[in-house]
C-alpha atoms as a PDB file:
ATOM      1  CA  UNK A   1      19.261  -1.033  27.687  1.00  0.00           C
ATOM      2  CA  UNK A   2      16.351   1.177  28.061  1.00  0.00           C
ATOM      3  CA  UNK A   3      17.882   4.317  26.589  1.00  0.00           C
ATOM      4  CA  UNK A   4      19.033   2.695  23.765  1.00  0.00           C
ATOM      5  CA  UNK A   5      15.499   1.284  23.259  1.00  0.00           C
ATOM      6  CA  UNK A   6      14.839   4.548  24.143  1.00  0.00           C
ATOM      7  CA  UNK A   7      16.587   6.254  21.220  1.00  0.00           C
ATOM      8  CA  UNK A   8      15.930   3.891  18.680  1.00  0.00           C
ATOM      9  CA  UNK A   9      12.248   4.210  19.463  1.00  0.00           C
ATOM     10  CA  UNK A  10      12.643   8.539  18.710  1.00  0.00           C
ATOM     11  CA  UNK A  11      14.741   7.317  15.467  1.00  0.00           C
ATOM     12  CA  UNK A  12      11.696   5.367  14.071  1.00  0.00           C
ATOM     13  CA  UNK A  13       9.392   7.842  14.793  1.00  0.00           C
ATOM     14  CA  UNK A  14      11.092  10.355  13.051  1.00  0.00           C
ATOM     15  CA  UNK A  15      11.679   8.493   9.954  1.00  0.00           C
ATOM     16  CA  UNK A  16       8.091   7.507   9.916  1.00  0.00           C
ATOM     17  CA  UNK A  17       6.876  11.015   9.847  1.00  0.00           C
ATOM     18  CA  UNK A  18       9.530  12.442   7.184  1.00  0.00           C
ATOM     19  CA  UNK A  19       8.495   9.113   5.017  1.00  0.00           C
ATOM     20  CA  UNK A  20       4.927   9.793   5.567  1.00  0.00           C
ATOM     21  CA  UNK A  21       5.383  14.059   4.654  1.00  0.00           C
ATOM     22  CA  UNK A  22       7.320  12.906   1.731  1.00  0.00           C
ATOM     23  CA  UNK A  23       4.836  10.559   0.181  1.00  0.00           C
ATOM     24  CA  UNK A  24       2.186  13.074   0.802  1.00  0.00           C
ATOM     25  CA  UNK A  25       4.445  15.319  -1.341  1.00  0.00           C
ATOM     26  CA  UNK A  26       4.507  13.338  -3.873  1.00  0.00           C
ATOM     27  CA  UNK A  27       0.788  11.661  -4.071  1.00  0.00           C
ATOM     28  CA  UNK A  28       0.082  15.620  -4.301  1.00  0.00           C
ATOM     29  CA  UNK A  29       2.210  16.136  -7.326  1.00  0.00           C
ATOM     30  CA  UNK A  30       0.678  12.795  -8.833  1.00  0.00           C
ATOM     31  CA  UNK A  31      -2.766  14.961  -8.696  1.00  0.00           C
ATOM     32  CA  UNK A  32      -1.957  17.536 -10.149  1.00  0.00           C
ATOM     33  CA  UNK A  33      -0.334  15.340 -12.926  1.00  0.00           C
ATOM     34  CA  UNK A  34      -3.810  13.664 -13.152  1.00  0.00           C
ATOM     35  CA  UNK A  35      -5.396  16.790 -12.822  1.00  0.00           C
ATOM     36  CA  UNK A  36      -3.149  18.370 -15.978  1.00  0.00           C
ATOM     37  CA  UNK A  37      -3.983  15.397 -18.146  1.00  0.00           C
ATOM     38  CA  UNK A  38      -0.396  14.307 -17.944  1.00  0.00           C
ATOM     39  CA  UNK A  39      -1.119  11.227 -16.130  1.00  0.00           C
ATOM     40  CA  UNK A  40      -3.850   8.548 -16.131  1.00  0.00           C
ATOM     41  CA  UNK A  41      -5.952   8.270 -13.283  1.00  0.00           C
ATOM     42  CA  UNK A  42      -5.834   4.800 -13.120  1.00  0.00           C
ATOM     43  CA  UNK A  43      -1.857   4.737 -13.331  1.00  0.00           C
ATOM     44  CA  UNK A  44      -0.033   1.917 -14.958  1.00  0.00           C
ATOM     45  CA  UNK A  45      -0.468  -2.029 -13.781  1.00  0.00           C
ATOM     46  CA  UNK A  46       3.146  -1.742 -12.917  1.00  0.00           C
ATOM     47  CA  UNK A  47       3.394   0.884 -11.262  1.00  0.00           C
ATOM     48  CA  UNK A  48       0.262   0.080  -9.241  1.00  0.00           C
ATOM     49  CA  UNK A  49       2.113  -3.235  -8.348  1.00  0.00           C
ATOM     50  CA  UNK A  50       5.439  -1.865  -7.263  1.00  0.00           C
ATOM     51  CA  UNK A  51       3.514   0.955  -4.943  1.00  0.00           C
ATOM     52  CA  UNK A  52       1.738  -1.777  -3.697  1.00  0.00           C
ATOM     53  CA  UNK A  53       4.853  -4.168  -3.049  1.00  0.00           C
ATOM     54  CA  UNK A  54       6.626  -1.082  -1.078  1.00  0.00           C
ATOM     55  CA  UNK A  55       3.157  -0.122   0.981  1.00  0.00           C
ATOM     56  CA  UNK A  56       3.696  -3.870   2.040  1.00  0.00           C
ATOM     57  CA  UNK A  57       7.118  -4.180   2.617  1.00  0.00           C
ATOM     58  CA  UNK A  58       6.867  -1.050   5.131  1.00  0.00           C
ATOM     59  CA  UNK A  59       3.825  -2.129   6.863  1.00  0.00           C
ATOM     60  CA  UNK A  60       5.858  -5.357   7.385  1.00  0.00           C
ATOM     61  CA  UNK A  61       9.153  -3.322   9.298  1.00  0.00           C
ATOM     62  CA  UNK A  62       6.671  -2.519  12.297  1.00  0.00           C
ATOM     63  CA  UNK A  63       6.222  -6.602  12.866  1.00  0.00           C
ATOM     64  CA  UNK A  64       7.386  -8.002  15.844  1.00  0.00           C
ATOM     65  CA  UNK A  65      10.758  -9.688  15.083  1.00  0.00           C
ATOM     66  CA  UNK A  66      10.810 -13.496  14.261  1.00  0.00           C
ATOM     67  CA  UNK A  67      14.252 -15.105  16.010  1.00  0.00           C
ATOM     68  CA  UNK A  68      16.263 -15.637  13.076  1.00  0.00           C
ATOM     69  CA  UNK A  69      17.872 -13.783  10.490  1.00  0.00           C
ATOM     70  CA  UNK A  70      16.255 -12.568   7.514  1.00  0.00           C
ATOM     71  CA  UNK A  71      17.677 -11.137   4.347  1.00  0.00           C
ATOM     72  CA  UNK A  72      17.960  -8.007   3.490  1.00  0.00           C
ATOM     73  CA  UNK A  73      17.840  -7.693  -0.607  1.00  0.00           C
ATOM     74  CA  UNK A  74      13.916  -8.847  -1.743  1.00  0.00           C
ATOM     75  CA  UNK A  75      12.347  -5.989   0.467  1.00  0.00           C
ATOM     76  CA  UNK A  76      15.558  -3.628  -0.523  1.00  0.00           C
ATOM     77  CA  UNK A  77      14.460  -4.091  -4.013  1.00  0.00           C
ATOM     78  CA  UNK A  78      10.565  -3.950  -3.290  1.00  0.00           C
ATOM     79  CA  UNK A  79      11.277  -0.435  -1.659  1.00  0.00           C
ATOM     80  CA  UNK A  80      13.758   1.048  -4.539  1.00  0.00           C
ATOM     81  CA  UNK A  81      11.426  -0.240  -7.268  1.00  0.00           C
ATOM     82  CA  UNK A  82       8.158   1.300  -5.372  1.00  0.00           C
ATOM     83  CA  UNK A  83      10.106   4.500  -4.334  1.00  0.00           C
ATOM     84  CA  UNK A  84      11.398   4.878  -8.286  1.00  0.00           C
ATOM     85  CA  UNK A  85       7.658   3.859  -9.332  1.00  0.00           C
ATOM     86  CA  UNK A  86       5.729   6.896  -8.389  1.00  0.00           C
ATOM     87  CA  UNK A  87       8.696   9.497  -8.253  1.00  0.00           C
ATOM     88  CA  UNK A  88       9.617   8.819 -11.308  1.00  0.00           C
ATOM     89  CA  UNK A  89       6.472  10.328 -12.450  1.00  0.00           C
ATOM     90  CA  UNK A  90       7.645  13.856 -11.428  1.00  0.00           C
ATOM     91  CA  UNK A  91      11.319  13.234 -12.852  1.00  0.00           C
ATOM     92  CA  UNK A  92      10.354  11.608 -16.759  1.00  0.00           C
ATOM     93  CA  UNK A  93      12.722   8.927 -16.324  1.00  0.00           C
ATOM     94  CA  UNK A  94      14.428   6.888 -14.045  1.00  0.00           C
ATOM     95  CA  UNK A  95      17.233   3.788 -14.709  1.00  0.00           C
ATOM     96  CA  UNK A  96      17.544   1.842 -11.622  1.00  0.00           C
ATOM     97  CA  UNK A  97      20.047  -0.732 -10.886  1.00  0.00           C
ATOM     98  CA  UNK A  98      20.004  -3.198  -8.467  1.00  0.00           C
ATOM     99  CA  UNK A  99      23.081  -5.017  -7.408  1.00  0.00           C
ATOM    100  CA  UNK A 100      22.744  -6.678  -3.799  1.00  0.00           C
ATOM    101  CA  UNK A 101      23.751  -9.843  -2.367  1.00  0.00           C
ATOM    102  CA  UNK A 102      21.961 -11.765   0.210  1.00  0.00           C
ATOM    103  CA  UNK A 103      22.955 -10.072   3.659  1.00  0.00           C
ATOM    104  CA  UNK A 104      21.169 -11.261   6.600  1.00  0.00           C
ATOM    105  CA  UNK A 105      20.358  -9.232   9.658  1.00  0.00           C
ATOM    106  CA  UNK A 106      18.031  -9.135  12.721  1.00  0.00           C
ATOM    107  CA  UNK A 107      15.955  -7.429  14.566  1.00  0.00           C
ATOM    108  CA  UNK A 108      15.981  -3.862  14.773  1.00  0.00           C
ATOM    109  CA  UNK A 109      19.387  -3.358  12.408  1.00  0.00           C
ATOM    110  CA  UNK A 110      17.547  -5.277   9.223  1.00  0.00           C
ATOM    111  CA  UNK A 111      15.106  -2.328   9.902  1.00  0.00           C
ATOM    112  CA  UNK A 112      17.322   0.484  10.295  1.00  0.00           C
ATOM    113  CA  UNK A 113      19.391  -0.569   7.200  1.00  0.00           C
ATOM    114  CA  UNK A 114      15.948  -1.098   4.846  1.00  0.00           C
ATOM    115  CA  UNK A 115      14.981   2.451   5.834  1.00  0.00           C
ATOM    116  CA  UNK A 116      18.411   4.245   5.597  1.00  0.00           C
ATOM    117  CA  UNK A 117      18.367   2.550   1.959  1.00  0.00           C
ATOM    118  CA  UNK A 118      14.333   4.551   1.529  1.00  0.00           C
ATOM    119  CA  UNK A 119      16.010   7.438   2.780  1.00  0.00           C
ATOM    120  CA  UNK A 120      18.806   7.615   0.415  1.00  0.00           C
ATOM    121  CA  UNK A 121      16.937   6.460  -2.369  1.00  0.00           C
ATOM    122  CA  UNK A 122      14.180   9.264  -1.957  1.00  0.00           C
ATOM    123  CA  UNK A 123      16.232  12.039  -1.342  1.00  0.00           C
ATOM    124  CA  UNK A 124      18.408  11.094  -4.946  1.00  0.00           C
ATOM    125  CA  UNK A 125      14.851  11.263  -6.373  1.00  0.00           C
ATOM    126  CA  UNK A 126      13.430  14.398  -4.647  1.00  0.00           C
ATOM    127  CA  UNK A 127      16.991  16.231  -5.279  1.00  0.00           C
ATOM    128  CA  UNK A 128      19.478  14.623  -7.261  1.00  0.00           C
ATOM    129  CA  UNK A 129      17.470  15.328 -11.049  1.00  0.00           C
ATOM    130  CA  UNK A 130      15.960  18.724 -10.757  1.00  0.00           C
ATOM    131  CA  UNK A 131      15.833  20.568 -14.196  1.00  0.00           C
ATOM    132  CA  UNK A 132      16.249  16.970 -15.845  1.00  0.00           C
ATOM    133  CA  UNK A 133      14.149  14.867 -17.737  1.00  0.00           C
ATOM    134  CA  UNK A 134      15.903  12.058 -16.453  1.00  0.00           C
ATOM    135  CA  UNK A 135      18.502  10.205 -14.016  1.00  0.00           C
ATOM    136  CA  UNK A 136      20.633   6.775 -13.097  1.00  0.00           C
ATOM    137  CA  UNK A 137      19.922   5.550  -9.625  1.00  0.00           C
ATOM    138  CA  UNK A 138      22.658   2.546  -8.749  1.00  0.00           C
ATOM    139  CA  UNK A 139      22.140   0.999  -5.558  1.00  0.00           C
ATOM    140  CA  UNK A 140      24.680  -1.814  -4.035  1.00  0.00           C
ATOM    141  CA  UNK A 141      24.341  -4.265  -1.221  1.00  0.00           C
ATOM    142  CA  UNK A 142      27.501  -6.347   0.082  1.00  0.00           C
ATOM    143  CA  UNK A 143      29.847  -7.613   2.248  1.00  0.00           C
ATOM    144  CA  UNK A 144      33.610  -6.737   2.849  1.00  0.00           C
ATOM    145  CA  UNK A 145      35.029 -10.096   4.124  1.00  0.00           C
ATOM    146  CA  UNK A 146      38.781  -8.981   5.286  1.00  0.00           C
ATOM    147  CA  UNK A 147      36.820  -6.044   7.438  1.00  0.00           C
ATOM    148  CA  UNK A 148      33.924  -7.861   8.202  1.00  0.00           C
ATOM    149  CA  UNK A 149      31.293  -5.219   7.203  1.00  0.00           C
ATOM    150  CA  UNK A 150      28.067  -4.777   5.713  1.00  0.00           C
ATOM    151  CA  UNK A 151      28.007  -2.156   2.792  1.00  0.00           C
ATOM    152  CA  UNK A 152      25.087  -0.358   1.451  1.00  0.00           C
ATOM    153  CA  UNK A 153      25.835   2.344  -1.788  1.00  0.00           C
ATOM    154  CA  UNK A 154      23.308   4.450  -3.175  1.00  0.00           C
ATOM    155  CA  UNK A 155      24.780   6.895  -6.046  1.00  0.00           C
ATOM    156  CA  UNK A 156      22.944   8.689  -8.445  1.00  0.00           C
ATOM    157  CA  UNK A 157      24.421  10.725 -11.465  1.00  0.00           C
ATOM    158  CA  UNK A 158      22.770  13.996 -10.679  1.00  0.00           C
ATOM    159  CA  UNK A 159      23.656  17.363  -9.558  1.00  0.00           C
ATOM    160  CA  UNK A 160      25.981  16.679  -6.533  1.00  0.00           C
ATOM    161  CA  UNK A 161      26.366  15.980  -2.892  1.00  0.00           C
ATOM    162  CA  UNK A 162      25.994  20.133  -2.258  1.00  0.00           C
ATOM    163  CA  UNK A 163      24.278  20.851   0.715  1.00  0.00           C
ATOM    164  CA  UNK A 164      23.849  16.932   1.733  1.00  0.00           C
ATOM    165  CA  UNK A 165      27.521  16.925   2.164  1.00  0.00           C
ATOM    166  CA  UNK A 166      27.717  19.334   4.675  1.00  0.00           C
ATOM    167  CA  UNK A 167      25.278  17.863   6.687  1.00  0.00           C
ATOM    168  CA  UNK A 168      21.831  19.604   5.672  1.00  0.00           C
ATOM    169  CA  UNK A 169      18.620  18.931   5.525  1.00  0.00           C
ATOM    170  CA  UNK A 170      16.272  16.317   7.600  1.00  0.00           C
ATOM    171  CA  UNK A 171      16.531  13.418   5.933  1.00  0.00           C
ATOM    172  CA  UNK A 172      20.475  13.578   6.665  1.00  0.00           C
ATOM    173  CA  UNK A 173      19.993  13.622  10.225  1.00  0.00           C
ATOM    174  CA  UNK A 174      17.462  10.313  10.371  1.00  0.00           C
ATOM    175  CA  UNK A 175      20.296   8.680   8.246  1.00  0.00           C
ATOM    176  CA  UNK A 176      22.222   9.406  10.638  1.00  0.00           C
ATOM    177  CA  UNK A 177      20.169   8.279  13.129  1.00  0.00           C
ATOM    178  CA  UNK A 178      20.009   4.838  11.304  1.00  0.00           C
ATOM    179  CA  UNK A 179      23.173   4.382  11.197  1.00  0.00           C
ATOM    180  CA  UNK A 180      23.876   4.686  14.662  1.00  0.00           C
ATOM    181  CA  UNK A 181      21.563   1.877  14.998  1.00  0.00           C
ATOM    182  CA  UNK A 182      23.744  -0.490  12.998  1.00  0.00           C
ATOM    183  CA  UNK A 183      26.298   1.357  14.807  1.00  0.00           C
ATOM    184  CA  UNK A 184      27.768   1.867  11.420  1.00  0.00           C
ATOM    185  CA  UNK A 185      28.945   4.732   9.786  1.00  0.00           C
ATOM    186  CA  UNK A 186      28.001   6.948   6.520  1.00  0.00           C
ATOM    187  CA  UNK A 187      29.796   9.498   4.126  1.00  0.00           C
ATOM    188  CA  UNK A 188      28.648  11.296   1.343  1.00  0.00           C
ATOM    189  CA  UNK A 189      30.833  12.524  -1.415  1.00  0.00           C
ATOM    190  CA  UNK A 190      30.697  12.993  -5.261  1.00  0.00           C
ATOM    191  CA  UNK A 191      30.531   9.827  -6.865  1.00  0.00           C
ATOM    192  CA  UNK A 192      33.910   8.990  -9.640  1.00  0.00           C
ATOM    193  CA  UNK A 193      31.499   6.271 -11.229  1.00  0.00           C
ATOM    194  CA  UNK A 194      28.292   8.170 -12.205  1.00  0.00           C
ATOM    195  CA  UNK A 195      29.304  11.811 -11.039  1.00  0.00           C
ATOM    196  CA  UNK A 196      26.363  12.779  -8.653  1.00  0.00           C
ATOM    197  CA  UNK A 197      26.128  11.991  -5.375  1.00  0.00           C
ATOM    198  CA  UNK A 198      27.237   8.118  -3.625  1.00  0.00           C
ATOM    199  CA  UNK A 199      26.118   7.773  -0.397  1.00  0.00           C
ATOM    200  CA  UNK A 200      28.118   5.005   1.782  1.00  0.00           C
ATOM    201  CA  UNK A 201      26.942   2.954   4.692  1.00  0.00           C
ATOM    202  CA  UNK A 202      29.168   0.942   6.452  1.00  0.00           C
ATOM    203  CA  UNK A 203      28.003  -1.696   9.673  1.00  0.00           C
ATOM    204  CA  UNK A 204      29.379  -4.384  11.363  1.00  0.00           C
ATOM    205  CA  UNK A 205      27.979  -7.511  10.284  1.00  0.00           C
ATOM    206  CA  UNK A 206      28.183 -10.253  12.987  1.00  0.00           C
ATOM    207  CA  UNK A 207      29.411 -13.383  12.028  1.00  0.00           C
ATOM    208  CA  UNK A 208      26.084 -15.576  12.542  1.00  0.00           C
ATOM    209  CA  UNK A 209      24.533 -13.135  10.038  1.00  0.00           C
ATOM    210  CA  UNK A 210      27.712 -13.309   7.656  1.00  0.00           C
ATOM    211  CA  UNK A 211      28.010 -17.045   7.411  1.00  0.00           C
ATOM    212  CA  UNK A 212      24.431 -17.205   7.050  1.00  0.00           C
ATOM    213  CA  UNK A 213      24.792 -14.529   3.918  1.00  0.00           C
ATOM    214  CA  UNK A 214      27.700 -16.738   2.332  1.00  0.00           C
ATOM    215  CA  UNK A 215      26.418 -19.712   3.047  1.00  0.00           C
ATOM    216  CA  UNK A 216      23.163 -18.712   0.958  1.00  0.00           C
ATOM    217  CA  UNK A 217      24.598 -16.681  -1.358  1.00  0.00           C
ATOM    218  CA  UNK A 218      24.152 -18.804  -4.432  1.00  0.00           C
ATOM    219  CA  UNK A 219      21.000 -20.218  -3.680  1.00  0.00           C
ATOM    220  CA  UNK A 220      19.041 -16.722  -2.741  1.00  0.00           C
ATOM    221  CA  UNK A 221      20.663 -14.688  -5.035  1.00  0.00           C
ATOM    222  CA  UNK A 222      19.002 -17.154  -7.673  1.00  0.00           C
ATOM    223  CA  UNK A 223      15.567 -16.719  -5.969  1.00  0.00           C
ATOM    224  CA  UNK A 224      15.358 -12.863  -5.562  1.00  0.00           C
ATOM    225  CA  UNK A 225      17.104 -12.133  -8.553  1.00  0.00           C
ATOM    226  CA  UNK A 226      18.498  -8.955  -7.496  1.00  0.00           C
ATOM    227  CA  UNK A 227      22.044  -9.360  -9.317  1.00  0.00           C
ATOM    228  CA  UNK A 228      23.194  -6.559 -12.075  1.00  0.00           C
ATOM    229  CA  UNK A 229      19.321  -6.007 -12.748  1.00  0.00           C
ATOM    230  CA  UNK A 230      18.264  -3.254 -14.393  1.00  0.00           C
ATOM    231  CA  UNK A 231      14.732  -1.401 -14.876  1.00  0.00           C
ATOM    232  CA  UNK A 232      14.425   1.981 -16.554  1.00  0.00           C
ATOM    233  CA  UNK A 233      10.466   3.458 -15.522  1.00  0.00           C
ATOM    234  CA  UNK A 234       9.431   6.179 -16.885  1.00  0.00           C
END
C-alpha cells in the first residue's frame, strides 16, 4: 500500500513539473508575440476565461478527495479548451472537438485520467502542427460496455505518431506513468480518421463508477454539454 502511494506520489510530481516547464514555454512565446505586436497585451475575454477555467480546474486535482464519484467530462473540457486557448496562439488555428460522455471515477484515477488527457492534448499542440497554420484536435471520452472499460482518444490530424510511437520523449513516459495508475493501458499509432497521431487509453472502469455513468448519462450530458461540440480558436 505504501509503495504504490509511493509511486503514484513520484508520478504526480513529475507531471507537475513537465506541466509547469511547458506552460512556461509557452507564456514565453505569448511575450514575444506581445512583444512583436502580433498579439494584444490584454489577450481576448475568451481566451482569458478558458486560461482561467483550466488554472482552476488544476488547482482543484491537488484537493483532498470527497467519497463519491465525480465525473470526468466538465473539467476534461475546461482543460482541452484552456490548453487549445493559449497554444493556439503559437499554431494560428486550432478546431477542437469534444465528444465525452459522463464517466465517473474516484480518487486518485479521476486525477490520473484528467492529466493523461493534458498530456496528450499538449503534446498534439506543441508537436503535432509544426510548419502549419493550423490543425484538428478530436478528443473522445467513453465507455465499452461488453469489456467494461473506460476509453479516452485524443487524435490530431498532424504530422504523425514519429518519434512518440517509439516511445520518446518525456511526456510519453508520465503518460505512461498515468496509466499505470488507472492500471490501464495506452497505444499510439497513426490515426485512419484524421491521419495524425490517435492516442488510446484504455482502464478498467469499476462497476459503481459505470452504473453511476449510465445511470446519469442523459441527464449530465445535458448539463455539461460536452456532446459533438465543436470550437475552432484561433
Amino acid at each position: 500500500m505504501y509503495q504504490v502511494v509511493e509511486d503514484n506520489y513520484a508520478v504526480w510530481m513529475k507531471e507537475a513539473t513537465h506541466r509547469a516547464a511547458n506552460l512556461e514555454q509557452i507564456a514565453v512565446s505569448l511575450q514575444r508575440l506581445i512583444d512583436r505586436g502580433r498579439l494584444r497585451a490584454d489577450g481576448s475575454p475568451e481566451t482569458i476565461r478558458r486560461a482561467s477555467a483550466m488554472a482552476k480546474t488544476y488547482r482543484s486535482l491537488h484537493m483532498p478527495d470527497i467519497g463519491s464519484p465525480c465525473p470526468c467530462a466538465p473539467d476534461l473540457k475546461n482543460i482541452a479548451n484552456g490548453l487549445v486557448a493559449i497554444f493556439s496562439h503559437s499554431i494560428g488555428s486550432v478546431m477542437l472537438a469534444l465528444d465525452l460522455q459522463p464517466l465517473m471515477l474516484q480518487r486518485e484515477k479521476r486525477r490520473a485520467l484528467l492529466l493523461a488527457a493534458s498530456e496528450l492534448v499538449m503534446n498534439a499542440l506543441r508537436h503535432a502542427f509544426a510548419g502549419r497554420p493550423s490543425g484538428n484536435i478530436r478528443i473522445t471520452l467513453h465507455w465499452d460496455q461488453t469489456r467494461k472499460e473506460g476509453i479516452l482518444a485524443v487524435i490530431d490530424d498532424g504530422i504523425g505518431p514519429g518519434n512518440v510511437a517509439r516511445g520518446l520523449g518525456h511526456g510519453h513516459s508520465i503518460v505512461l506513468g498515468l496509466s499505470d495508475v488507472l492500471a490501464g493501458t495506452i497505444t499510439w499509432r497513426r490515426s485512419m480518421l484524421l491521419g495524425g497521431t490517435e492516442a488510446m487509453l484504455r482502464f478498467p472502469l469499476p462497476a459503481p463508477a459505470f452504473n453511476l455513468a449510465r445511470d446519469s448519462f442523459g441527464q449530465l450530458g445535458k448539463l455539461d454539454g460536452c456532446h459533438g461540440c465543436e470550437r475552432r480558436i484561433a
